[in-house]
C-alpha atoms as a PDB file:
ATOM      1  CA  UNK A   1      17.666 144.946   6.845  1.00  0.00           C
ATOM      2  CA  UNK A   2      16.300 143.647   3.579  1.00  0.00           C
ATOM      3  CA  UNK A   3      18.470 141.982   1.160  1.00  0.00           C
ATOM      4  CA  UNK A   4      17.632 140.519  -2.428  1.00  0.00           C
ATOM      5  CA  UNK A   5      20.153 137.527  -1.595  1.00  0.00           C
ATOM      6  CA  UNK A   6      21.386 135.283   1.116  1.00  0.00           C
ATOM      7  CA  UNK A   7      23.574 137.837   2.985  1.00  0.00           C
ATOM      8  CA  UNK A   8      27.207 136.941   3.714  1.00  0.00           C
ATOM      9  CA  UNK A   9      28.564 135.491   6.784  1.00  0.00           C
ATOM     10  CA  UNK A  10      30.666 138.728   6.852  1.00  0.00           C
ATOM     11  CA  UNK A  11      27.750 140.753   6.232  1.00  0.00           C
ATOM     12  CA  UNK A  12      26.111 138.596   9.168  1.00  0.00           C
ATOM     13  CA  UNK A  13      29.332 139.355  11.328  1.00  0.00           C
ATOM     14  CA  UNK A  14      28.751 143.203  10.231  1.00  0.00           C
ATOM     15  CA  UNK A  15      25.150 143.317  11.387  1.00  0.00           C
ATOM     16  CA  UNK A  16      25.901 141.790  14.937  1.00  0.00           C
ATOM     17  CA  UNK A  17      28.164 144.236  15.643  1.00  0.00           C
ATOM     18  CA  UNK A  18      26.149 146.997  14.886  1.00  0.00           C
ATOM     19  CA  UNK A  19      22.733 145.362  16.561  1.00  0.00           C
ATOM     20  CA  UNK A  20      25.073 144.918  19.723  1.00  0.00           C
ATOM     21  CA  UNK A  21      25.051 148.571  20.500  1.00  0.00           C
ATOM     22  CA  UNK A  22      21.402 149.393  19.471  1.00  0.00           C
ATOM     23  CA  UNK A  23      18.343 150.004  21.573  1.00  0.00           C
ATOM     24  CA  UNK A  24      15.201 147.824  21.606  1.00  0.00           C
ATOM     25  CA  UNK A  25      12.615 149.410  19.274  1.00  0.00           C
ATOM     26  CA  UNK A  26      10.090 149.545  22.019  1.00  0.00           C
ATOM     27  CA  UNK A  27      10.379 151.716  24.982  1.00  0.00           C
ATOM     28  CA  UNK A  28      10.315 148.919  27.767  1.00  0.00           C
ATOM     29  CA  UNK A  29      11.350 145.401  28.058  1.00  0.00           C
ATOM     30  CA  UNK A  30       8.467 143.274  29.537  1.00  0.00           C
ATOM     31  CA  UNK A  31       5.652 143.961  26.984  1.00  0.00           C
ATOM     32  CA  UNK A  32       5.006 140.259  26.498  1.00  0.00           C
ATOM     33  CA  UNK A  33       3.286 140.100  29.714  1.00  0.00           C
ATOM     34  CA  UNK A  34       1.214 143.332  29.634  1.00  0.00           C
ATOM     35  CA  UNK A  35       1.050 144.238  25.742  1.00  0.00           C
ATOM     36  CA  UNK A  36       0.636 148.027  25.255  1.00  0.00           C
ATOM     37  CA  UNK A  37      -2.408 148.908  23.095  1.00  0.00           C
ATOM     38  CA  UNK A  38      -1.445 148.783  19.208  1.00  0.00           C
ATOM     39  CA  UNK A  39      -0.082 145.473  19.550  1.00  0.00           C
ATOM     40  CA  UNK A  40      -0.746 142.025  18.573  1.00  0.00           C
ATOM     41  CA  UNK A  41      -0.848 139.333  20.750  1.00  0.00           C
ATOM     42  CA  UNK A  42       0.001 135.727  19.693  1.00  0.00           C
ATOM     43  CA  UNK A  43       0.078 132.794  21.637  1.00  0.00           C
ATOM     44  CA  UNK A  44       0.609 128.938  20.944  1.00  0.00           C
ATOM     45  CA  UNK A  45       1.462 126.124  23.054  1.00  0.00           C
ATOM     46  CA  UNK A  46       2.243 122.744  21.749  1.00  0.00           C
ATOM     47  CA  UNK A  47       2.790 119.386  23.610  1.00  0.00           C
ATOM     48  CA  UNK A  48       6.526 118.358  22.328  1.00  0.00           C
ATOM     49  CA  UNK A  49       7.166 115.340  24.767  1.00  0.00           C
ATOM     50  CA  UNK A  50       6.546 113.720  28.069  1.00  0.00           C
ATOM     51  CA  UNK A  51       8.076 113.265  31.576  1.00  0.00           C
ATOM     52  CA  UNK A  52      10.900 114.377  33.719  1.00  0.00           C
ATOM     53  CA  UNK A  53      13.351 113.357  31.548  1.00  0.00           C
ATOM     54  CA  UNK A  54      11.465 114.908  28.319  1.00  0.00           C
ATOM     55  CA  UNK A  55      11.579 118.584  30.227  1.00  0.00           C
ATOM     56  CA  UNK A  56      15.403 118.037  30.636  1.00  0.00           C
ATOM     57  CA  UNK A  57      15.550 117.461  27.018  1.00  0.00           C
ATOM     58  CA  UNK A  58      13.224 120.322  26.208  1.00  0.00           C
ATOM     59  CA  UNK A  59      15.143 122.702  28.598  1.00  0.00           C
ATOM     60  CA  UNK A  60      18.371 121.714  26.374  1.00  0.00           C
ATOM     61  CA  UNK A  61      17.224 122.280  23.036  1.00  0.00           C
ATOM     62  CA  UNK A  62      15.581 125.292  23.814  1.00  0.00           C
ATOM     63  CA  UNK A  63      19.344 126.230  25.092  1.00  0.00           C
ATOM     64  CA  UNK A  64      20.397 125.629  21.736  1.00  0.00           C
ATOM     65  CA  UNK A  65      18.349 127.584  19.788  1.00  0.00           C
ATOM     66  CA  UNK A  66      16.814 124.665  18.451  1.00  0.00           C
ATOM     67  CA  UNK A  67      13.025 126.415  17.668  1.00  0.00           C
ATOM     68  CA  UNK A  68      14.925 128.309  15.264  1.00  0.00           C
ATOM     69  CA  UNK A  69      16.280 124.816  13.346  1.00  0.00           C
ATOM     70  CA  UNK A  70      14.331 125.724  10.387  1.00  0.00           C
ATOM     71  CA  UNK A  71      15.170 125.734   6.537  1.00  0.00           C
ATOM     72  CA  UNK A  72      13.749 129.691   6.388  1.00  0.00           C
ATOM     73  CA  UNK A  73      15.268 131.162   9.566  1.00  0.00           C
ATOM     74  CA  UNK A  74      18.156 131.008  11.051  1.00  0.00           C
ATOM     75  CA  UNK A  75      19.688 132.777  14.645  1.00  0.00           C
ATOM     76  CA  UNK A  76      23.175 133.960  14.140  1.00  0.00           C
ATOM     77  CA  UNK A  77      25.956 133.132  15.966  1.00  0.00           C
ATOM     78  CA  UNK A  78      24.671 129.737  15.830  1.00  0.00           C
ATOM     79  CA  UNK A  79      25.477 128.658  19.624  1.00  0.00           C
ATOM     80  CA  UNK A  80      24.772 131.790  20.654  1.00  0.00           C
ATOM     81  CA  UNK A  81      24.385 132.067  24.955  1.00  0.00           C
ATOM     82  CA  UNK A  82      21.103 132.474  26.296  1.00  0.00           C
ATOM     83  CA  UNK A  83      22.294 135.253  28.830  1.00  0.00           C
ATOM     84  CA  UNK A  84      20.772 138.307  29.463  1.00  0.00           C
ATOM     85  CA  UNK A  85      21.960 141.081  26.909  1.00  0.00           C
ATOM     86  CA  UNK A  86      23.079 138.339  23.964  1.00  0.00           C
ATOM     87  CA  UNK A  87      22.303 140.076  20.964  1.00  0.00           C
ATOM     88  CA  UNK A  88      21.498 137.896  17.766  1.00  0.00           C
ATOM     89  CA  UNK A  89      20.124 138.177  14.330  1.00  0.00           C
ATOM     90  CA  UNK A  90      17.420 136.311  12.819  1.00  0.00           C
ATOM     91  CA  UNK A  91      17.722 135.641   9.295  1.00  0.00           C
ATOM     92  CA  UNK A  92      14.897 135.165   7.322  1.00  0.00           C
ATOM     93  CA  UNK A  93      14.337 134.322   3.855  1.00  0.00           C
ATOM     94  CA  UNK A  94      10.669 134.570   2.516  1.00  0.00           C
ATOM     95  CA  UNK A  95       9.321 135.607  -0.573  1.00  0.00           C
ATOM     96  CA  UNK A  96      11.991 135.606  -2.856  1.00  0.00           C
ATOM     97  CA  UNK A  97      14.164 137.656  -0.224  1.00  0.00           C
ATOM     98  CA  UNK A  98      15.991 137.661   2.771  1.00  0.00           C
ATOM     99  CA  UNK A  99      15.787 139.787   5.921  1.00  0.00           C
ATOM    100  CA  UNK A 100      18.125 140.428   9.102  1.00  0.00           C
ATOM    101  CA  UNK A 101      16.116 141.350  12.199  1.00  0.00           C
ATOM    102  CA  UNK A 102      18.483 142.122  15.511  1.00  0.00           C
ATOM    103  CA  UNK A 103      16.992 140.730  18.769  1.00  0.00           C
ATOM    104  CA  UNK A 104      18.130 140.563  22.399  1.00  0.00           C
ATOM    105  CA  UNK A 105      17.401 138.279  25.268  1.00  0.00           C
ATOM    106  CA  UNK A 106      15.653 140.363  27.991  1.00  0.00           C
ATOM    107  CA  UNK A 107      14.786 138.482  30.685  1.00  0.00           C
ATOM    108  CA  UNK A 108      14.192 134.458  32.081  1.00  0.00           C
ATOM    109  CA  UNK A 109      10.957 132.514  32.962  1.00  0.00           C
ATOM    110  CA  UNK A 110      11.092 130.079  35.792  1.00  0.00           C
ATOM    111  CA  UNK A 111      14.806 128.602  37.065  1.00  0.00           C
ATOM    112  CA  UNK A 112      16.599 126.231  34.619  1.00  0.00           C
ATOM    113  CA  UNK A 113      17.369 124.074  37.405  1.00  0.00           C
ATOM    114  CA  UNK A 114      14.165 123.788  39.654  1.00  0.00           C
ATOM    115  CA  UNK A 115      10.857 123.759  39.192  1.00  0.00           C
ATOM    116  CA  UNK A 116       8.611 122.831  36.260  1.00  0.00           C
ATOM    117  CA  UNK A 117       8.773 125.785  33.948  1.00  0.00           C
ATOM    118  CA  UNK A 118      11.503 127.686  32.236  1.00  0.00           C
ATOM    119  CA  UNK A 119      11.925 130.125  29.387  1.00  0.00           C
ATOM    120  CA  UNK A 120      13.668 133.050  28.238  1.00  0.00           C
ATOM    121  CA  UNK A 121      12.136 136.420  26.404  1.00  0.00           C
ATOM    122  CA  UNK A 122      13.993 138.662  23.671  1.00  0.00           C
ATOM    123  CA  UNK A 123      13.363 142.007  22.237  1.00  0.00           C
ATOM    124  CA  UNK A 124      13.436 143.581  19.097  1.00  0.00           C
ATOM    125  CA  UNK A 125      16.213 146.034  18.693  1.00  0.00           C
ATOM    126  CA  UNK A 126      16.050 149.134  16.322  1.00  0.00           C
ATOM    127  CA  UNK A 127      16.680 147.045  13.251  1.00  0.00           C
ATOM    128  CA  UNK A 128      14.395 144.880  13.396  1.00  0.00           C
ATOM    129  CA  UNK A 129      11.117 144.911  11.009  1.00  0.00           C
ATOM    130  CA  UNK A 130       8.740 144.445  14.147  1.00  0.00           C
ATOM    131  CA  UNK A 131       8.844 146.264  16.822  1.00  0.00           C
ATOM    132  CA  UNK A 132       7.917 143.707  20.015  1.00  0.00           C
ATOM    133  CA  UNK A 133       8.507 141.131  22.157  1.00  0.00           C
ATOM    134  CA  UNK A 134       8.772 136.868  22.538  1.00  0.00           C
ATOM    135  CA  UNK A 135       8.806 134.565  25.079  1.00  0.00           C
ATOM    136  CA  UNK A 136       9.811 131.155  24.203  1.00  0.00           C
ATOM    137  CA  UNK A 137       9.011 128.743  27.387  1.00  0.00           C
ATOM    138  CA  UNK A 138       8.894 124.784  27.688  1.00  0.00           C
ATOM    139  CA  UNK A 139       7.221 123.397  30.882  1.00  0.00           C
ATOM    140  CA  UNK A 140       6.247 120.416  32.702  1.00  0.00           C
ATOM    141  CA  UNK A 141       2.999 119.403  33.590  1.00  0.00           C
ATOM    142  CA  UNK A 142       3.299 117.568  36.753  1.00  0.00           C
ATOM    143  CA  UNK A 143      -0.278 115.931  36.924  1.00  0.00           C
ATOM    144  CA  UNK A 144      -0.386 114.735  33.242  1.00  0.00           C
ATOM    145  CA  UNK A 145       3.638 114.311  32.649  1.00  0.00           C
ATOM    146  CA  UNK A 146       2.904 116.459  29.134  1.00  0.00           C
ATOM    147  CA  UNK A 147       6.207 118.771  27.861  1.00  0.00           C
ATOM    148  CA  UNK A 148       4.240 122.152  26.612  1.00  0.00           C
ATOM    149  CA  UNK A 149       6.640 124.630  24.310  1.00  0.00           C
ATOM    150  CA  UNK A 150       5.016 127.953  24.374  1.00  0.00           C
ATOM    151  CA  UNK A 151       5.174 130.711  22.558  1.00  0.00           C
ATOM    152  CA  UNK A 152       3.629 134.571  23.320  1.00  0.00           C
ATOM    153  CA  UNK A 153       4.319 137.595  20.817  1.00  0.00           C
ATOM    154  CA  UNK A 154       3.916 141.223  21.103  1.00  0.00           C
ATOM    155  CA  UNK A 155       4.559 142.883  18.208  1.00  0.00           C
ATOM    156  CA  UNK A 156       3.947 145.391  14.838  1.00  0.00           C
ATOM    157  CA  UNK A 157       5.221 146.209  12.230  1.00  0.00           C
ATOM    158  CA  UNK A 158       7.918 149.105  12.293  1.00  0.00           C
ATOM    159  CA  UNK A 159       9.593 148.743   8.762  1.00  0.00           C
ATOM    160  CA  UNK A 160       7.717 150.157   5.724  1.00  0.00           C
ATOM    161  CA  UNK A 161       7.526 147.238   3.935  1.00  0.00           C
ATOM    162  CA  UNK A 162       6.567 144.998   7.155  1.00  0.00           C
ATOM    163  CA  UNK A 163       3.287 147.547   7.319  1.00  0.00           C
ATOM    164  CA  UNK A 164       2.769 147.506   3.699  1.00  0.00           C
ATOM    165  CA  UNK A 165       2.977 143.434   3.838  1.00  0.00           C
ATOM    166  CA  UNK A 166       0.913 143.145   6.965  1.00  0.00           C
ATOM    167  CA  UNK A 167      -1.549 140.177   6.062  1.00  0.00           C
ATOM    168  CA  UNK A 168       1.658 138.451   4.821  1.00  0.00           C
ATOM    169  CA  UNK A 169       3.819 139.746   7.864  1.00  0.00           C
ATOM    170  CA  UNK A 170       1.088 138.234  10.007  1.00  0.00           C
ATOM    171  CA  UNK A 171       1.333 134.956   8.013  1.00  0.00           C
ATOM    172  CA  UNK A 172       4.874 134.749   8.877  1.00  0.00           C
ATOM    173  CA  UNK A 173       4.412 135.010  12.011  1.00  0.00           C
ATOM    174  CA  UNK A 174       1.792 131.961  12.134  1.00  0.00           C
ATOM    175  CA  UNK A 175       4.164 129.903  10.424  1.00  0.00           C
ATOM    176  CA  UNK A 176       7.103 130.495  12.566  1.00  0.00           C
ATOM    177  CA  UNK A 177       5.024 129.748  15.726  1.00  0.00           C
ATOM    178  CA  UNK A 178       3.929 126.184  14.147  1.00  0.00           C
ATOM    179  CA  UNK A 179       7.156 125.689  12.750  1.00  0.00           C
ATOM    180  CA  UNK A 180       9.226 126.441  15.523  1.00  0.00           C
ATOM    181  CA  UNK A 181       7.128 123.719  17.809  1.00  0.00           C
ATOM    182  CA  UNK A 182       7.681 121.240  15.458  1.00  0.00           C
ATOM    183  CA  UNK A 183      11.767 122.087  15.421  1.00  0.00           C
ATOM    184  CA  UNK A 184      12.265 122.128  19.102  1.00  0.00           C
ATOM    185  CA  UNK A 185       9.733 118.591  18.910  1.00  0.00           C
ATOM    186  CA  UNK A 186      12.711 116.698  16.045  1.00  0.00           C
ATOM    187  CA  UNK A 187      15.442 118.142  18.221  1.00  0.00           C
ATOM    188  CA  UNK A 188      14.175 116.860  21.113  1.00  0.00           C
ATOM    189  CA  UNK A 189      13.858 113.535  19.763  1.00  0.00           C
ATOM    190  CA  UNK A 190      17.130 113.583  17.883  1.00  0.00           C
ATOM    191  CA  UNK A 191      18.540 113.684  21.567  1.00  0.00           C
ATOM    192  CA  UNK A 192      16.970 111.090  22.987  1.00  0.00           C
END
């Protein structure tokens, strides 16, 4: 959904509902593993912190949502459970407008409470301007004690004006994957 302005929180509240009961806009969850041909595949890992207790911390802002504490988008509900089937919207504002894009969480990496790895994937639903899939994973590397945040995309464009915009689309995308590092990176050390 394209909008010219900020959309309400009751227009917000309006889109959840209807996201809740749409399908993704792909035909199978798990394409961020094995990407289907058509797609583009994005990756980008960033060291965010160090040690045991910099995983925990990790672990708990990527809970919250916090790789989405950016000034140009947004996940709504804010607070939102990471449980499989929580459907949220991803607000967007770029180029002098605003978009709402209706996602679901799929599927977990790793355990939250063992090992050295964990991470969730969601899916674009059938409102969404892409059409894909994105795993968001932090994880510990026992030998060097370095906290990685990781990001892998799937995706195209399945709105008209996401294809038109492609090279900017694509720039987007960039941007969110550095900027969302360096918001999981503050939270982290806002927590400390």
């Amino acid at each position: 959904m394209f909008l010219s302005h900020r959309p309400s929180p009751k227009t917000i509240a309006r889109f959840l509902e209807e996201s809740s009961r749409l399908p993704l806009s792909y035909p199978r969850a798990g394409i961020a593993s094995n990407p289907p041909p058509k797609y583009d595949t994005d990756e980008t890992a960033v060291v965010i912190g160090s040690g045991e207790a910099g995983f925990e911390r990790a672990k708990a802002t990527l809970m919250a949502w916090k790789h989405f504490d950016l000034d140009w988008a947004r996940i709504f509900p804010e607070g939102a459970p990471i449980e499989i089937g929580t459907t949220v919207a991803v607000l967007v504002r770029h180029f002098g407008f605003w978009s709402l894009n209706g996602c679901r969480v799929l599927y977990f990496l790793g355990d939250r409470s063992h090992g050295s790895t964990f991470g969730f994937a969601y899916g674009t639903l059938a409102n969404h301007a892409e059409t894909g899939e994105e795993i968001f994973e932090v994880s510990l590397n026992r030998a060097s004690q370095a906290v990685t945040y990781r990001i892998r995309a799937v995706s195209r464009p399945r709105a008209a004006l996401a294809r038109l915009g492609y090279p900017a689309t694509r720039m987007l995308q960039e941007r969110f994957r550095r900027d969302s590092g360096e918001a999981l990176r503050r939270a982290m050390q806002a927590v400390r």
